[in-house]
N, C-alpha and C. Protein backbone atom coordinates (compact mmCIF):
# COMPACT_ATOMS: atom_id res chain seq x y z
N UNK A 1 6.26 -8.31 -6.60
CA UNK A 1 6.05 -9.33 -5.60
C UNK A 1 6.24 -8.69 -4.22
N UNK A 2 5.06 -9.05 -2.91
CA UNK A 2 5.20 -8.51 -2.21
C UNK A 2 6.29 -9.35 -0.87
N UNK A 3 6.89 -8.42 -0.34
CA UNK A 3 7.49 -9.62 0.90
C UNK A 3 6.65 -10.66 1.23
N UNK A 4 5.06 -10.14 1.83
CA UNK A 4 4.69 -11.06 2.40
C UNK A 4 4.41 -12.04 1.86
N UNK A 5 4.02 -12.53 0.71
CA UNK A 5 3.82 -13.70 -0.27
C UNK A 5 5.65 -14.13 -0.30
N UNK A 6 6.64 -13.88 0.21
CA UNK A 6 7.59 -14.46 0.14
C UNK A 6 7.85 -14.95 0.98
N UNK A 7 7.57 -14.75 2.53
CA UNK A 7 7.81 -14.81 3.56
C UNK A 7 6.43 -16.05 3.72
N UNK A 8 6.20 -16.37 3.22
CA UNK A 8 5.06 -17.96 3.61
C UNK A 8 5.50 -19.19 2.16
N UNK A 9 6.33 -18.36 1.84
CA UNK A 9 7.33 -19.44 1.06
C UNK A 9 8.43 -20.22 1.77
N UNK A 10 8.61 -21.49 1.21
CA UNK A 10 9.80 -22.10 1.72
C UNK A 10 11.18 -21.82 1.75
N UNK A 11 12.51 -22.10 1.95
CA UNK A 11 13.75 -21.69 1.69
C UNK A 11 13.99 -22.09 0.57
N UNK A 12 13.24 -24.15 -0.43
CA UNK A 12 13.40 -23.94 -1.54
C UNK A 12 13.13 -23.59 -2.37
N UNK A 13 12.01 -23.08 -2.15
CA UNK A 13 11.05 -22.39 -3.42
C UNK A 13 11.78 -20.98 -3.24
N UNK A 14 12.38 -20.55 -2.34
CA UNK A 14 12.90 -19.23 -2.47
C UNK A 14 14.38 -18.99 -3.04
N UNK A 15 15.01 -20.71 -3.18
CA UNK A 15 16.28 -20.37 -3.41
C UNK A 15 16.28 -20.60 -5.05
N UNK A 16 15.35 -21.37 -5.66
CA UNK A 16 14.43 -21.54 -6.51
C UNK A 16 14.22 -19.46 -7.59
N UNK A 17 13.21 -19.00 -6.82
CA UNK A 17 13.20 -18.05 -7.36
C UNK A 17 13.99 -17.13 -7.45
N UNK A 18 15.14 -16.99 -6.46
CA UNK A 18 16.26 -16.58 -6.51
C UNK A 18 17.39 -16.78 -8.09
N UNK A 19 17.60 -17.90 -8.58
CA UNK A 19 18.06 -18.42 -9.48
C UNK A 19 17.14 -17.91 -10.58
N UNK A 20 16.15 -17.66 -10.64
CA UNK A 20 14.78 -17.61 -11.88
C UNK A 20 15.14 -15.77 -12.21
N UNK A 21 14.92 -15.29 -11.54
CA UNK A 21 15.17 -14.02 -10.88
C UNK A 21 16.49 -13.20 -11.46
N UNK A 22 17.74 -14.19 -11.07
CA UNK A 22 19.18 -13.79 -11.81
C UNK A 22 19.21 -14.27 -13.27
N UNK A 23 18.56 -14.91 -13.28
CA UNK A 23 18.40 -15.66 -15.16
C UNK A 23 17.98 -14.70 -15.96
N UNK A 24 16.80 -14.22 -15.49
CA UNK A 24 15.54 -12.83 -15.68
C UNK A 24 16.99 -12.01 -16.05
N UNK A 25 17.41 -11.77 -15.17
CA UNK A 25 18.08 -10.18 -14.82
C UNK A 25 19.22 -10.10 -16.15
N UNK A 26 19.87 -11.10 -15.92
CA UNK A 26 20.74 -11.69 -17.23
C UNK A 26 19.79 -11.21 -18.68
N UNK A 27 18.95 -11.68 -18.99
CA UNK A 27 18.08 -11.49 -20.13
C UNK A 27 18.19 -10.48 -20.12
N UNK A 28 17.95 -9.35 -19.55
CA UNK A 28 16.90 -8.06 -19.39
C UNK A 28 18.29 -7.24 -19.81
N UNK A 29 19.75 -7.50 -18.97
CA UNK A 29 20.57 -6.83 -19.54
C UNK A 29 20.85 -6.81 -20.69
N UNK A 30 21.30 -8.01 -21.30
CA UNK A 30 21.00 -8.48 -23.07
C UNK A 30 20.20 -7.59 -23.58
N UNK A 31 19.18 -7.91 -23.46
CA UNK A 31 18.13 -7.01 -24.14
C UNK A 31 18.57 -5.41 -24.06
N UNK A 32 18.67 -5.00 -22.96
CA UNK A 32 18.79 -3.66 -22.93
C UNK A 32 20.50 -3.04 -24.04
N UNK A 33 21.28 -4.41 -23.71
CA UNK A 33 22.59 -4.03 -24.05
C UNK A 33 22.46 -4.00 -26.22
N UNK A 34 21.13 -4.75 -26.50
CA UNK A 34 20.63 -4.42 -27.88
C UNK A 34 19.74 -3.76 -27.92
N UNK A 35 19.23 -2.99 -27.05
CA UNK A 35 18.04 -1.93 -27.54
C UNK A 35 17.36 -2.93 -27.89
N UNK A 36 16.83 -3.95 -27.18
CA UNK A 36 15.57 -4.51 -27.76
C UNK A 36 14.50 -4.55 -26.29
N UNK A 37 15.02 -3.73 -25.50
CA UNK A 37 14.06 -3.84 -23.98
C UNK A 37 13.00 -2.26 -24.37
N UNK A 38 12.08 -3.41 -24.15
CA UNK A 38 11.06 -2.54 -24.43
C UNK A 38 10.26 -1.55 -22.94
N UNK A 39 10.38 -2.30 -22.41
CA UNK A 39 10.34 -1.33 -20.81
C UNK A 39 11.25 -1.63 -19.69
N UNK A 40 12.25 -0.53 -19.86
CA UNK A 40 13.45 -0.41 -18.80
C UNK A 40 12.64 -0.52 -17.65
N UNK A 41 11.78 0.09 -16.73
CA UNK A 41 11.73 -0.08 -15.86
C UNK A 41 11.95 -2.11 -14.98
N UNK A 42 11.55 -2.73 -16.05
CA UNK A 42 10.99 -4.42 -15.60
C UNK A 42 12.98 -4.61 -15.22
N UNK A 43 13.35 -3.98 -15.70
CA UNK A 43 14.99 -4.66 -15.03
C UNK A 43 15.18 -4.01 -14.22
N UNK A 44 14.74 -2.82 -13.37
CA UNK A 44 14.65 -2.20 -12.25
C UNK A 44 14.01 -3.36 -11.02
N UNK A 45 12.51 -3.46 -11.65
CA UNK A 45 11.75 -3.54 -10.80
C UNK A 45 12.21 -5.48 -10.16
N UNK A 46 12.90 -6.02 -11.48
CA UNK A 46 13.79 -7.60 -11.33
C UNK A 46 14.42 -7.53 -10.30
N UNK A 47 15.01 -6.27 -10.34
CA UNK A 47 16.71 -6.19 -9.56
C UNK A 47 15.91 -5.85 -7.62
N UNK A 48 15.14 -5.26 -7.36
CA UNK A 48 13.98 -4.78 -6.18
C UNK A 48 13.67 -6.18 -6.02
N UNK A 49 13.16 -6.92 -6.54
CA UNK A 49 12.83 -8.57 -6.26
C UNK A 49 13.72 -9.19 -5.51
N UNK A 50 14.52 -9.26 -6.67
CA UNK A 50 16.09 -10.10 -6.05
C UNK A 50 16.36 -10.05 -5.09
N UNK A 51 16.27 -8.18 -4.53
CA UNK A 51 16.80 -8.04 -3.15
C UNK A 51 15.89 -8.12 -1.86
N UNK A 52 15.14 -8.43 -2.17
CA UNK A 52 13.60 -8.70 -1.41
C UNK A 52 13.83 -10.07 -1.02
N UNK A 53 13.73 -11.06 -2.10
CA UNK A 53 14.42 -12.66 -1.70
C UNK A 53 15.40 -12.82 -1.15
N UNK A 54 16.90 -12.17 -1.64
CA UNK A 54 17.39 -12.25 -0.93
C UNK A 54 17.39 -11.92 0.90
N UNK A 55 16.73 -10.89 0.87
CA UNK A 55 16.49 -10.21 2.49
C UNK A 55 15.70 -11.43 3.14
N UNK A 56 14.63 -11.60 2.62
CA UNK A 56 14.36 -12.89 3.54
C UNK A 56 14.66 -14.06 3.55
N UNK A 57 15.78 -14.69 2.53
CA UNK A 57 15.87 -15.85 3.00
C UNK A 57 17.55 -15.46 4.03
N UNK A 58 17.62 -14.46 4.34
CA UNK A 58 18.96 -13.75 5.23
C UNK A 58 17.91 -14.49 6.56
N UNK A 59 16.98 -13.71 6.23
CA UNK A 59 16.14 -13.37 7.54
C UNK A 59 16.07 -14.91 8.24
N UNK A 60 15.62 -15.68 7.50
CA UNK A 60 15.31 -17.40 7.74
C UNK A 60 16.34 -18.04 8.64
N UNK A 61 17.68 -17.44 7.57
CA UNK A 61 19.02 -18.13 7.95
C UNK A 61 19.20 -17.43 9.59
N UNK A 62 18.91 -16.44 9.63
CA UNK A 62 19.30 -15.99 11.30
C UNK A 62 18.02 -16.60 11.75
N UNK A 63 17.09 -16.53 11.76
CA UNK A 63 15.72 -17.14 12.75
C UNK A 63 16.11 -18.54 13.25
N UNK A 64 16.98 -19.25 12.13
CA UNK A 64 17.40 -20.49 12.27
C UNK A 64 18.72 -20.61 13.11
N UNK A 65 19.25 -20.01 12.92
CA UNK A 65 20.59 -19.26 14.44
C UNK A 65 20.34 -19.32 15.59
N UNK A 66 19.20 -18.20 15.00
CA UNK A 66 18.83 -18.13 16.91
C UNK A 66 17.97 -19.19 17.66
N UNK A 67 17.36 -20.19 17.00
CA UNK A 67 17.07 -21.07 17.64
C UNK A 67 17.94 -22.38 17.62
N UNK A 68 19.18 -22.91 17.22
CA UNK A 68 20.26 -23.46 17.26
C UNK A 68 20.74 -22.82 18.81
N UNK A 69 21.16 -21.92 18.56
CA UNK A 69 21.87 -21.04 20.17
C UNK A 69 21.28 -21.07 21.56
């Protein structure tokens, strides 16, 4: 997923995939923690997401700061 398709998302649809995202990540360890993950990289590439959502809905929360101030 690219930023920019995140960044024309809302804060709930982002806090939304945020939650979907850590659920994912949860699974993926399971799996891996039984040898049943069939491509390690997808819990890499989960965990790069996460922090992608997270970064912009950071970003939102200050845009929303600075126009409060």
């Amino acid at each position: 997923m690219e930023a920019k398709e995140l960044r024309d998302m809302s804060i709930g649809d982002l806090t939304q995939k945020r939650s979907e995202l850590r659920e994912e990540i949860g699974h993926l360890k399971l799996k891996r923690a039984t040898s049943r993950l069939e491509n390690p990289m997808k819990l890499r590439q989960t965990k790069r997401d996460l922090a992608r959502v997270e970064t912009i809905l950071r970003e939102k929360a200050l845009q929303g700061q600075e126009g409060a101030a």
